[in-house]
Protein backbone atom coordinates (compact mmCIF):
# COMPACT_ATOMS: atom_id res chain seq x y z
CA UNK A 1 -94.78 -24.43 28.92
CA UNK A 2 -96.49 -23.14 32.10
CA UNK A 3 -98.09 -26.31 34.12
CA UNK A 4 -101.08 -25.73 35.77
CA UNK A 5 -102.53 -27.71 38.56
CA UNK A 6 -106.14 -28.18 37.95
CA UNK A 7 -106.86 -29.58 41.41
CA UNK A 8 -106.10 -26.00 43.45
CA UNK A 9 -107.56 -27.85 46.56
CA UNK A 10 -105.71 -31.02 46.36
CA UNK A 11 -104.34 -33.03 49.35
CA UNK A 12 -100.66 -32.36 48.16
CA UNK A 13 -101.45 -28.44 47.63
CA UNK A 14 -103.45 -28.33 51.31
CA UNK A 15 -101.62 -27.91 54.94
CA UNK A 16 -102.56 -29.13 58.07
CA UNK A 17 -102.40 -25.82 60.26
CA UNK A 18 -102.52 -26.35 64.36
CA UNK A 19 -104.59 -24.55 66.35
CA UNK A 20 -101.33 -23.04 68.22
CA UNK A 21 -100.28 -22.48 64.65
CA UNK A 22 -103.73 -20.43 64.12
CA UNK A 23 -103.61 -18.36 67.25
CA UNK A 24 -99.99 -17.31 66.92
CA UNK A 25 -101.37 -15.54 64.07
CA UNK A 26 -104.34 -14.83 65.57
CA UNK A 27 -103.51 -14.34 68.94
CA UNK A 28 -105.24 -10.51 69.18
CA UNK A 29 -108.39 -11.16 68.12
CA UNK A 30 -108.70 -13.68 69.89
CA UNK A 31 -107.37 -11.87 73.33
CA UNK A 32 -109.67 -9.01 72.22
CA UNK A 33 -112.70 -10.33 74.01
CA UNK A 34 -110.57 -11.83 77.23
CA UNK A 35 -108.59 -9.37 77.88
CA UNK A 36 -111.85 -7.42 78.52
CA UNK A 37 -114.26 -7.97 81.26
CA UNK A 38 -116.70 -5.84 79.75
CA UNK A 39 -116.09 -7.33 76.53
CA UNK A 40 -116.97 -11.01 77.64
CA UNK A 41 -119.89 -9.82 79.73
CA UNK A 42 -121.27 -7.70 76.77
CA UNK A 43 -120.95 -10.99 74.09
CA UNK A 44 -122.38 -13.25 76.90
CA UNK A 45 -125.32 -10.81 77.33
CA UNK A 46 -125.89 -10.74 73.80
CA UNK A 47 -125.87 -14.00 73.46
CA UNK A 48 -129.41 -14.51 74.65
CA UNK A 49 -130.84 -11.81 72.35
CA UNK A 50 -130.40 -8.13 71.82
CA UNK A 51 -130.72 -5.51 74.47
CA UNK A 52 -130.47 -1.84 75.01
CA UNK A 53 -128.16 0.27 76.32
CA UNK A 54 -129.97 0.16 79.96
CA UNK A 55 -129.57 -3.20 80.35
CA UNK A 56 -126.22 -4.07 79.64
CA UNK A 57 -125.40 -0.97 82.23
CA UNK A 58 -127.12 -3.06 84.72
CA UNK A 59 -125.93 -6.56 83.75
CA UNK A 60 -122.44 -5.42 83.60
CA UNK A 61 -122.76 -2.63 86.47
CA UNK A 62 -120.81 0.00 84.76
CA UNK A 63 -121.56 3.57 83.15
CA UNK A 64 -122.30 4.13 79.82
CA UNK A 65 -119.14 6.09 79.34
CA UNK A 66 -117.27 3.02 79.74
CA UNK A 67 -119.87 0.97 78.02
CA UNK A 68 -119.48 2.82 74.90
CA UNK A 69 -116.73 2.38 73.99
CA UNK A 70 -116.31 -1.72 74.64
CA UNK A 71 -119.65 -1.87 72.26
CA UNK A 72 -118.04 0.25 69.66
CA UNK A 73 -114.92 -2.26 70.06
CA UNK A 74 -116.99 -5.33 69.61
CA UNK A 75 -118.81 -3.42 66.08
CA UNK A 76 -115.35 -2.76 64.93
CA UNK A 77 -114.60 -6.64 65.02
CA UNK A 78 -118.12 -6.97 63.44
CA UNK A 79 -119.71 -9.05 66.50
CA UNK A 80 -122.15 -6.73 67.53
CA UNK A 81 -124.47 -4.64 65.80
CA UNK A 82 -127.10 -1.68 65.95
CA UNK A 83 -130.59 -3.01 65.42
CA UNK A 84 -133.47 -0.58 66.03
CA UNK A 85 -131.88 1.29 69.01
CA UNK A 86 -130.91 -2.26 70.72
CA UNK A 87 -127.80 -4.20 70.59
CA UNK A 88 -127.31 -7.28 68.53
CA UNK A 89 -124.65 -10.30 67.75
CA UNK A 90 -124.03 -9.82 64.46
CA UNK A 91 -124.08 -13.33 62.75
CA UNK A 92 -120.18 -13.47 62.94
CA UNK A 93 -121.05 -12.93 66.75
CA UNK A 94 -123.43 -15.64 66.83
CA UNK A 95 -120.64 -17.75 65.69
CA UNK A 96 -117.87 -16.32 68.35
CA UNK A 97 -120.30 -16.25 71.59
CA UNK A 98 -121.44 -19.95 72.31
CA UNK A 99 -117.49 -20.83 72.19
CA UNK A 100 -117.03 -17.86 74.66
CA UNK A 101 -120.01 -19.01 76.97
CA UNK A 102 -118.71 -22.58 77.13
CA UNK A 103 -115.07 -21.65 77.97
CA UNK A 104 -117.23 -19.68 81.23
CA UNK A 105 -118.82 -22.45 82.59
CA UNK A 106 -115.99 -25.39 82.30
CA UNK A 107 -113.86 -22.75 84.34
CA UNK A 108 -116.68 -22.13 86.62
CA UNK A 109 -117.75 -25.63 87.24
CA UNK A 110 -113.96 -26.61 87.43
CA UNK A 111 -113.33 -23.95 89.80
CA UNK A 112 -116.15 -24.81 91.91
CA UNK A 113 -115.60 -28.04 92.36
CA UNK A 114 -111.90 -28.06 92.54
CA UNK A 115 -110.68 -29.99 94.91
CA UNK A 116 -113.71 -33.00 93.50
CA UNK A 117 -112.07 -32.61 90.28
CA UNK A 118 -108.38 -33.07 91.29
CA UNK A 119 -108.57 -35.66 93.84
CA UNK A 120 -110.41 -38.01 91.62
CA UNK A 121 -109.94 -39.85 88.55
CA UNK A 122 -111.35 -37.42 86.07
CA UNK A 123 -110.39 -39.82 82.87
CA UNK A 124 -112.80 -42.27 83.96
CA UNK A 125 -115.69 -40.09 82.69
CA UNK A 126 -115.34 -40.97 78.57
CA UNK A 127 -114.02 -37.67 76.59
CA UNK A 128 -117.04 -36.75 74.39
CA UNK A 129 -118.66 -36.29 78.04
CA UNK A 130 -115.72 -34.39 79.64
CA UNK A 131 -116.64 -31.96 76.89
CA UNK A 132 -119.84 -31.54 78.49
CA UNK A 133 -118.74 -31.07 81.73
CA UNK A 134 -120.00 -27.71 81.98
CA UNK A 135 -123.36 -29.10 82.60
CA UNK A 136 -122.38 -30.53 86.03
CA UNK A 137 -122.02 -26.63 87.62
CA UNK A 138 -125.47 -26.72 89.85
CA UNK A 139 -124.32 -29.63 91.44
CA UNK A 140 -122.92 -29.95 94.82
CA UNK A 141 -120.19 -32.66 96.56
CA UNK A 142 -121.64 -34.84 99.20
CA UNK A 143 -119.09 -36.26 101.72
CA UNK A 144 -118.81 -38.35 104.47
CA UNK A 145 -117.45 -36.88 107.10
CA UNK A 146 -116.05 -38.04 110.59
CA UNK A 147 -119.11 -36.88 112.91
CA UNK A 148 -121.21 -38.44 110.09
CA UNK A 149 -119.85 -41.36 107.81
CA UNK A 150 -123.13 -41.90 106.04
CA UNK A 151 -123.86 -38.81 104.57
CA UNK A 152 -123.29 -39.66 101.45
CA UNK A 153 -125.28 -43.44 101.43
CA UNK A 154 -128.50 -41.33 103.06
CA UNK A 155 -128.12 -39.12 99.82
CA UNK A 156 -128.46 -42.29 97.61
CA UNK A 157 -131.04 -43.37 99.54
CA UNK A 158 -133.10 -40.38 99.12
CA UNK A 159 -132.46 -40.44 95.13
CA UNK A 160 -133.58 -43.96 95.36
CA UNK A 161 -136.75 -43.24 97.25
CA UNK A 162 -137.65 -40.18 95.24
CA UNK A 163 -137.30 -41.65 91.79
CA UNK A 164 -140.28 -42.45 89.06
CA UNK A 165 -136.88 -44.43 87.58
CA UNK A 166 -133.47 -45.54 87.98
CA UNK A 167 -130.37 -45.98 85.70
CA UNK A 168 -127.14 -46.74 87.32
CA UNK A 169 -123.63 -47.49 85.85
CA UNK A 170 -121.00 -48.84 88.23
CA UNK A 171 -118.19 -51.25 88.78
CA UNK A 172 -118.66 -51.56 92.19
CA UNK A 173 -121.53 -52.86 94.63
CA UNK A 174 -122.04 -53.42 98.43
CA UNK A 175 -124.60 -55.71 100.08
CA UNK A 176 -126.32 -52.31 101.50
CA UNK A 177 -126.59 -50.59 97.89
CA UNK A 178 -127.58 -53.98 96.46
CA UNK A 179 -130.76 -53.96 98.77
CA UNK A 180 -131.67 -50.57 98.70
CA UNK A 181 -132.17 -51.45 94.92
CA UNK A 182 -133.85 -54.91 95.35
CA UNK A 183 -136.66 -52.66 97.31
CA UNK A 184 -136.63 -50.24 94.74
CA UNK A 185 -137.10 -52.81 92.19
CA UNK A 186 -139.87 -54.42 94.33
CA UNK A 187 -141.61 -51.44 94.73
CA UNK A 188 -142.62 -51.35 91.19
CA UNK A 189 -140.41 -49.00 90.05
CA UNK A 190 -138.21 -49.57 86.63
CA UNK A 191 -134.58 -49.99 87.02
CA UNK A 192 -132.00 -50.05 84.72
CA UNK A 193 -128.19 -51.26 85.84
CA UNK A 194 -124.75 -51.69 83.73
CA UNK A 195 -122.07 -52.99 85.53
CA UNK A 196 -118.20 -53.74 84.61
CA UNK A 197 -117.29 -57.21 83.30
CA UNK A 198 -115.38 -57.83 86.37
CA UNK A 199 -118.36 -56.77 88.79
CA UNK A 200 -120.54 -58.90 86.61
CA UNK A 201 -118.89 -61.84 87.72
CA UNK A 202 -118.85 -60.54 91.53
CA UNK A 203 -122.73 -59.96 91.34
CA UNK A 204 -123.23 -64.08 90.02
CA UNK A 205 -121.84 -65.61 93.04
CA UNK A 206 -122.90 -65.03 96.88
CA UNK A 207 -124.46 -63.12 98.25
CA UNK A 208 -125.50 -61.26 95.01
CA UNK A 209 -126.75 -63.90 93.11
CA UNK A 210 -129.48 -65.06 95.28
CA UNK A 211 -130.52 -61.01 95.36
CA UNK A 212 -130.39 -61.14 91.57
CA UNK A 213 -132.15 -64.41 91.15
CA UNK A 214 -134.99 -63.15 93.44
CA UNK A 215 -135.46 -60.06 91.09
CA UNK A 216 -135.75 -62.71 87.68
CA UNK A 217 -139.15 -62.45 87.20
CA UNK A 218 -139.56 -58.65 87.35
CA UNK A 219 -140.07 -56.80 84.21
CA UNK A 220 -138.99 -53.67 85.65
CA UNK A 221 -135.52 -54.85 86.49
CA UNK A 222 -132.89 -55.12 84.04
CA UNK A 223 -128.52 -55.80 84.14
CA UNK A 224 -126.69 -54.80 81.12
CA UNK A 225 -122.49 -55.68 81.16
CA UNK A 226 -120.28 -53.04 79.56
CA UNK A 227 -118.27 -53.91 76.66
CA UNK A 228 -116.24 -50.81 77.44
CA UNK A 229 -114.02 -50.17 81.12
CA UNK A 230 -116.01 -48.65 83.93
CA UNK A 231 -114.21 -46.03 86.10
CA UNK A 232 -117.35 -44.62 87.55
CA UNK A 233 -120.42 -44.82 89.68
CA UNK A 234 -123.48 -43.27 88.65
CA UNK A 235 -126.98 -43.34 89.17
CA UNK A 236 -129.55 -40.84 86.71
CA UNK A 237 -132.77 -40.86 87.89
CA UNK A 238 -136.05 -38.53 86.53
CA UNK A 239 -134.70 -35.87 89.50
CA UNK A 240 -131.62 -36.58 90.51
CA UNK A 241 -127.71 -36.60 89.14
CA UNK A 242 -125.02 -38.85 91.20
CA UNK A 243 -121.28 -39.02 90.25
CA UNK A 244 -118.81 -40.76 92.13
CA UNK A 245 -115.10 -41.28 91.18
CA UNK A 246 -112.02 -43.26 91.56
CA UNK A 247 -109.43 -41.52 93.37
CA UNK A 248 -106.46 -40.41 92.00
CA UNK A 249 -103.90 -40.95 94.34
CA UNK A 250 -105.26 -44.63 95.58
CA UNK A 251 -107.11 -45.77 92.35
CA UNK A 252 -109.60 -47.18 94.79
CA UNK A 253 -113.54 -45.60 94.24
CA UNK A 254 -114.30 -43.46 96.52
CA UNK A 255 -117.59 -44.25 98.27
CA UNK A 256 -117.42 -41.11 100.82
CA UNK A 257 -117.76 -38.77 98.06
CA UNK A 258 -120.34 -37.46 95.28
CA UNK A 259 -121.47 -35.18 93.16
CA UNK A 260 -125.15 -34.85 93.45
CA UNK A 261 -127.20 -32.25 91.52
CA UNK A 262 -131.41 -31.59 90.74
CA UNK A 263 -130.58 -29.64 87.67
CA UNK A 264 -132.24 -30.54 84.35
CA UNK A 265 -129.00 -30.06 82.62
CA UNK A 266 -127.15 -32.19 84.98
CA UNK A 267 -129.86 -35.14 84.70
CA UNK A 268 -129.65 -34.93 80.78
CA UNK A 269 -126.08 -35.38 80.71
CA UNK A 270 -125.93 -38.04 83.03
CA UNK A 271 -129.02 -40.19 80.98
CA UNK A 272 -126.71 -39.28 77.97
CA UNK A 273 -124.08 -41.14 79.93
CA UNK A 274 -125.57 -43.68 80.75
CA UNK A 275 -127.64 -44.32 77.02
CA UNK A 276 -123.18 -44.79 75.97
CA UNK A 277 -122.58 -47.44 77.73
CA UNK A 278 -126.14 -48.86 76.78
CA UNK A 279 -125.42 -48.78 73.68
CA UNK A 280 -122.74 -51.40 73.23
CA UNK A 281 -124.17 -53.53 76.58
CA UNK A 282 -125.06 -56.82 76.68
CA UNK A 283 -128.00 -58.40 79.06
CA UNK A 284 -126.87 -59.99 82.34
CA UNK A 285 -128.16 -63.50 82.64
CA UNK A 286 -129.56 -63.63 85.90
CA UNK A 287 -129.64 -66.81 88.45
């Protein structure tokens, strides 16, 4: 008697493959594109809609002769297609290209802000928004530097000056950053901070707490704690992205240093950010 198992998709019958697992299998197709510069540049072009021939000569700079035959590589794997004398993703391609255009820009944005990235604490950003990090590539570092150590504090003041609003996350505060805010908050503007447990307690003794219990009675001002560790600074405002960092090799923040951008992209990440550790806050009770 043959026994049959009637369950063909049951845990028991299933295996957990790796990805490493997947690609040693796989590992062609999924060089195919990479190994290619016309390849990538070809899927990347496509991935904003279909174009002719023409065009992807002149995004990609190169003959047709040597055009040709990349296209007919990338129909063979069934990305790209013929559609009405244009070039198309095919939906397969669709699939493939957005995973290809991330993998771009986290090199790009990692590669243009190096040495940002590896002398700082990149773990304090929280990993669901390191995935993102992309997003951060029209930004630029801001630095103090020895003919000038207030380069980057005349930044933040121009954010705070320039802002319709202003949400901050930090676990650190100064007597100079503390004020520009009081004036921002007195100016009418709304302003939204959450601040680490430990800087909670710093900000209800002197000289904070007379700053913060001078601010009670404004609507516009509000102080969240963190449930969560901060290992950041930030402020997101309605035009402006800034992101400072512990360092790595001191674990002290690093005040001298920022990444500042103006790019939509950038200022939607960083409001994502900051909505997190909203989320799970709890309000401040002021003086």
């Amino acid at each position: 008697m043959i026994c049959v198992d009637r369950h063909p998709l049951s845990v028991r019958t299933m295996k957990e493959v790796s990805p490493l697992e997947i690609y040693n299998e796989y590992h062609d197709d999924v060089q195919a594109i990479f190994r290619s510069r016309l390849l990538t540049q070809v899927m990347i072009a496509l991935g904003s809609g279909s174009k002719p021939l023409s065009t992807l000569r002149d995004i990609t700079g190169s003959s047709s002769q040597a055009l040709i035959p990349k296209i007919r590589q990338l129909e063979g794997l069934h990305y790209v297609e013929s559609v009405k004398g244009d070039y198309a993703l095919t939906p397969m391609g669709r699939i493939v290209e957005p995973g290809i255009e991330r993998l771009v820009m986290v090199m790009g944005v990692l590669q243009r802000h190096r040495d940002f990235w590896v002398e700082h604490d990149i773990e304090g950003i929280p990993p669901e928004f390191l995935r993102g990090i992309q997003h951060l590539y029209n930004s630029k570092v801001v630095k103090d530097v020895e003919e000038n150590i207030f380069v980057v504090y005349a930044a933040f003041l121009t954010i705070l000056k320039e802002a319709s609003w202003i949400h901050g996350v930090s676990s650190i505060m100064s007597q100079v950053l503390a004020n520009a805010i009081k004036e921002a908050v007195q100016d009418g503007r709304p302003v939204e901070l959450i601040v680490s447990q430990k800087l909670a307690q710093t900000l209800t003794t002197g000289p904070y707490d007379t700053m913060l219990g001078s601010l009670k009675g404004h609507e516009n001002f509000k102080v969240y704690v963190s449930t969560s560790p901060i290992r950041l600074g930030m402020t997101v405002t309605d035009r402006y992205l800034s992101l400072g960092l512990y360092r790595h090799d001191a674990g002290t923040y690093d005040a001298a240093t920022d990444l500042i951008s103006t790019d939509v992209a950038a200022i939607s990440w960083g409001e994502r950010l900051f909505q997190h550790y909203r989320a799970d806050a709890r309000p401040l009770e002021l003086p």
